[in-house]
Protein backbone atom coordinates (compact mmCIF):
# COMPACT_ATOMS: atom_id res chain seq x y z
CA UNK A 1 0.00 0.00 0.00
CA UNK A 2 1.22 3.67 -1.44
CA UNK A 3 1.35 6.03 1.55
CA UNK A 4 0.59 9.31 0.05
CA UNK A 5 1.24 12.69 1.21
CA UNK A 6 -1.95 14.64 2.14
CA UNK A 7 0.59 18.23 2.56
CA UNK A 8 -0.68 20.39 -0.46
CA UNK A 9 2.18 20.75 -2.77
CA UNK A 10 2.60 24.96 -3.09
CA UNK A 11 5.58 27.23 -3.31
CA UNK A 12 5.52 28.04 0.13
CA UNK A 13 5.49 24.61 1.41
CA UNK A 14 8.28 23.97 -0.53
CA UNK A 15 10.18 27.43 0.88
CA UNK A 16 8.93 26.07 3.70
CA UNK A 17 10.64 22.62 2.91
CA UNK A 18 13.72 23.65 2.07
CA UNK A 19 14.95 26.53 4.55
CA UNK A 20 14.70 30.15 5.66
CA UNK A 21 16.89 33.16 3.71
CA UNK A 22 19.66 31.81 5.39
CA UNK A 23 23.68 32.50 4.69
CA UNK A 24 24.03 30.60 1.61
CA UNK A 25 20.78 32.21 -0.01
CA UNK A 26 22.32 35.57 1.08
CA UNK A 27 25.93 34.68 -1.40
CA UNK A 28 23.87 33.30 -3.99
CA UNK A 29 21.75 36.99 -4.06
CA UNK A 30 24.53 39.10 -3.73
CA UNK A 31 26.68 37.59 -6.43
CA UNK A 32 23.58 37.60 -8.67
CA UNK A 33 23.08 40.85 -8.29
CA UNK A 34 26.87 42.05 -8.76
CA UNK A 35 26.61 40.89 -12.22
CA UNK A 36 23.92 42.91 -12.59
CA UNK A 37 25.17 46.31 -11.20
CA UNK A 38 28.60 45.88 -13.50
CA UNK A 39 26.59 45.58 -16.59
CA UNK A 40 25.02 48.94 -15.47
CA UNK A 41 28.49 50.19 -14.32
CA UNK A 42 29.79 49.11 -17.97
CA UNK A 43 26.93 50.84 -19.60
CA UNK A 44 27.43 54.25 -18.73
CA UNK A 45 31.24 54.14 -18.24
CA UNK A 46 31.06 55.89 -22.08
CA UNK A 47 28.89 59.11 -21.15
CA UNK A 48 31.45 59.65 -18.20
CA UNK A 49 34.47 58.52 -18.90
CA UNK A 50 34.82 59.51 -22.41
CA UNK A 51 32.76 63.10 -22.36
CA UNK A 52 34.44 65.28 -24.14
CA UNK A 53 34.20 68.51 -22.27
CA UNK A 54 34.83 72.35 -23.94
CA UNK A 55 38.50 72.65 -24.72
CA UNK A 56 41.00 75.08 -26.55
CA UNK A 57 44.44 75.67 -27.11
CA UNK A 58 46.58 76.21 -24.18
CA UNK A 59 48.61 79.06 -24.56
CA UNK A 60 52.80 78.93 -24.32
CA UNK A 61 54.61 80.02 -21.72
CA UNK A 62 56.41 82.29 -22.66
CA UNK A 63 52.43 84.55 -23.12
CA UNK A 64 51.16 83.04 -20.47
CA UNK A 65 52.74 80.47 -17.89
CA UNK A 66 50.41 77.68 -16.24
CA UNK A 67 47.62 78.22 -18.51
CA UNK A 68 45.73 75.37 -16.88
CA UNK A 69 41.78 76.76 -16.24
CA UNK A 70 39.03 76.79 -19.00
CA UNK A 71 37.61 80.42 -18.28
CA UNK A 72 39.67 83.41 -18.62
CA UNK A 73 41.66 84.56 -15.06
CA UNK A 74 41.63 88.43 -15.83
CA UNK A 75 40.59 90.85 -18.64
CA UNK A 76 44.14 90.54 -19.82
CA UNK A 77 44.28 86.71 -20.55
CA UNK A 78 40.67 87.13 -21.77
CA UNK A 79 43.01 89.36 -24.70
CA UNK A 80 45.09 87.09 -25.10
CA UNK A 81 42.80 84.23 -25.74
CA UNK A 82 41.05 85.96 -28.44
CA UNK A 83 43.96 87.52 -30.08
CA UNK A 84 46.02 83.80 -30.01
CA UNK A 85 42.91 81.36 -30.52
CA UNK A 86 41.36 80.96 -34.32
CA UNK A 87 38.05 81.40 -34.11
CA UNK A 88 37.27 79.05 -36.83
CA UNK A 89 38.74 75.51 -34.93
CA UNK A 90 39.35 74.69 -31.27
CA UNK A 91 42.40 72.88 -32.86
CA UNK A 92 44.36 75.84 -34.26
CA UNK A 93 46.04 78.82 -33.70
CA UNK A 94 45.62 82.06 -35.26
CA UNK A 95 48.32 81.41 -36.95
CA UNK A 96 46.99 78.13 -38.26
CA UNK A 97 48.89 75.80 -36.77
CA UNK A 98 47.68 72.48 -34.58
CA UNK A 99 47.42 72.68 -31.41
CA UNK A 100 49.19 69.81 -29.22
CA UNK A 101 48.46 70.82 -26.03
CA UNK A 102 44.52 71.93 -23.93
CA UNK A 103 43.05 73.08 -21.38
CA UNK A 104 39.93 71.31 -20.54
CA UNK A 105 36.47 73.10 -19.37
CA UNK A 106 36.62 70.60 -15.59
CA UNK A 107 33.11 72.24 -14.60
CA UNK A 108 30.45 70.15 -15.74
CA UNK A 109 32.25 66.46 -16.13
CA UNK A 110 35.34 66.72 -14.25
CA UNK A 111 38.01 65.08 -14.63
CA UNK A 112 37.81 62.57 -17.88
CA UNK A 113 39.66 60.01 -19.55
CA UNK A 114 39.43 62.05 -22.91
CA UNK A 115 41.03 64.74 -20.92
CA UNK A 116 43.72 62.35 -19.87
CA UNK A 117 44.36 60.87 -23.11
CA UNK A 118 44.22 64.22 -25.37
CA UNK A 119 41.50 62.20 -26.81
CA UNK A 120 40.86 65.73 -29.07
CA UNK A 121 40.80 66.73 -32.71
CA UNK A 122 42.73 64.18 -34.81
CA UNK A 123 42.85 61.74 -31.79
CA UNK A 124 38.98 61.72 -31.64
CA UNK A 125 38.18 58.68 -33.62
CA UNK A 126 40.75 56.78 -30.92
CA UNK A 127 37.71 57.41 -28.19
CA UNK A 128 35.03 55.21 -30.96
CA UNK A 129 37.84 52.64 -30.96
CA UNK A 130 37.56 52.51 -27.45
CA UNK A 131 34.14 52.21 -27.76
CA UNK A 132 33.78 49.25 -29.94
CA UNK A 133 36.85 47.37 -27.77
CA UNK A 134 35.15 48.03 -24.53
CA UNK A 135 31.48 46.50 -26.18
CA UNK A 136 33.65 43.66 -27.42
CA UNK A 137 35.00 42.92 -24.21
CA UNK A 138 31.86 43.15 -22.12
């Protein structure tokens, strides 16, 4: 003769059944959910870590020495920026020639790996590069 169980068969008689939240559930949840919070982490590395915030030329030093903030200090480097920057590219000179060194606008994103890398002008396309290495990767 079969002896059967009369104990309705539901999910919470088999929680029930098979323990309480206990330590081990605890690991399991947490390292589910890490995944989960890196893929987010991942996702919006791009908008932050590769911004590219307002830039121009930095000037020499020998017009102006530590030219290292965004905004004009006084009304005489404000001159100086419009008589030595070209209006027409953030890349040049008045004079026409390329730039090689900026000064980054650190106000809205702060400090960013396009700022770190020069990722700028003809160095742009290396930040897409990036891009498509990082999504391979991940």
């Amino acid at each position: 003769m079969e002896i059967i169980d009369t104990e309705e068969i539901s999910l919470e008689n088999v929680l029930r059944r098979c323990g309480d939240f206990g330590i081990y559930q605890w690991i399991h949840f947490v390292m589910l959910c890490i995944i989960n919070f890196s893929g987010g982490m991942t996702g919006f590395y791009y908008v932050f870590g590769l911004a590219e915030p307002e830039f121009r030329c930095r000037l020499p030093e020998d017009i102006w020495p530590n030219d290292n903030q965004y905004l004009f200090a006084n009304e005489t480097h404000q001159q100086l920026l419009q008589t030595y920057m070209s209006l027409s590219s953030k890349c040049e000179n008045i004079n026409g020639s390329k730039c090689t060194n900026f000064v980054f606008d650190q106000s809205v994103y702060g400090l960013t790996f396009t700022e770190e890398a020069s990722f700028v002008c003809d160095d742009a396309l290396k930040k897409t590069w990036l891009n498509t290495a990082h999504a391979i990767g991940t």
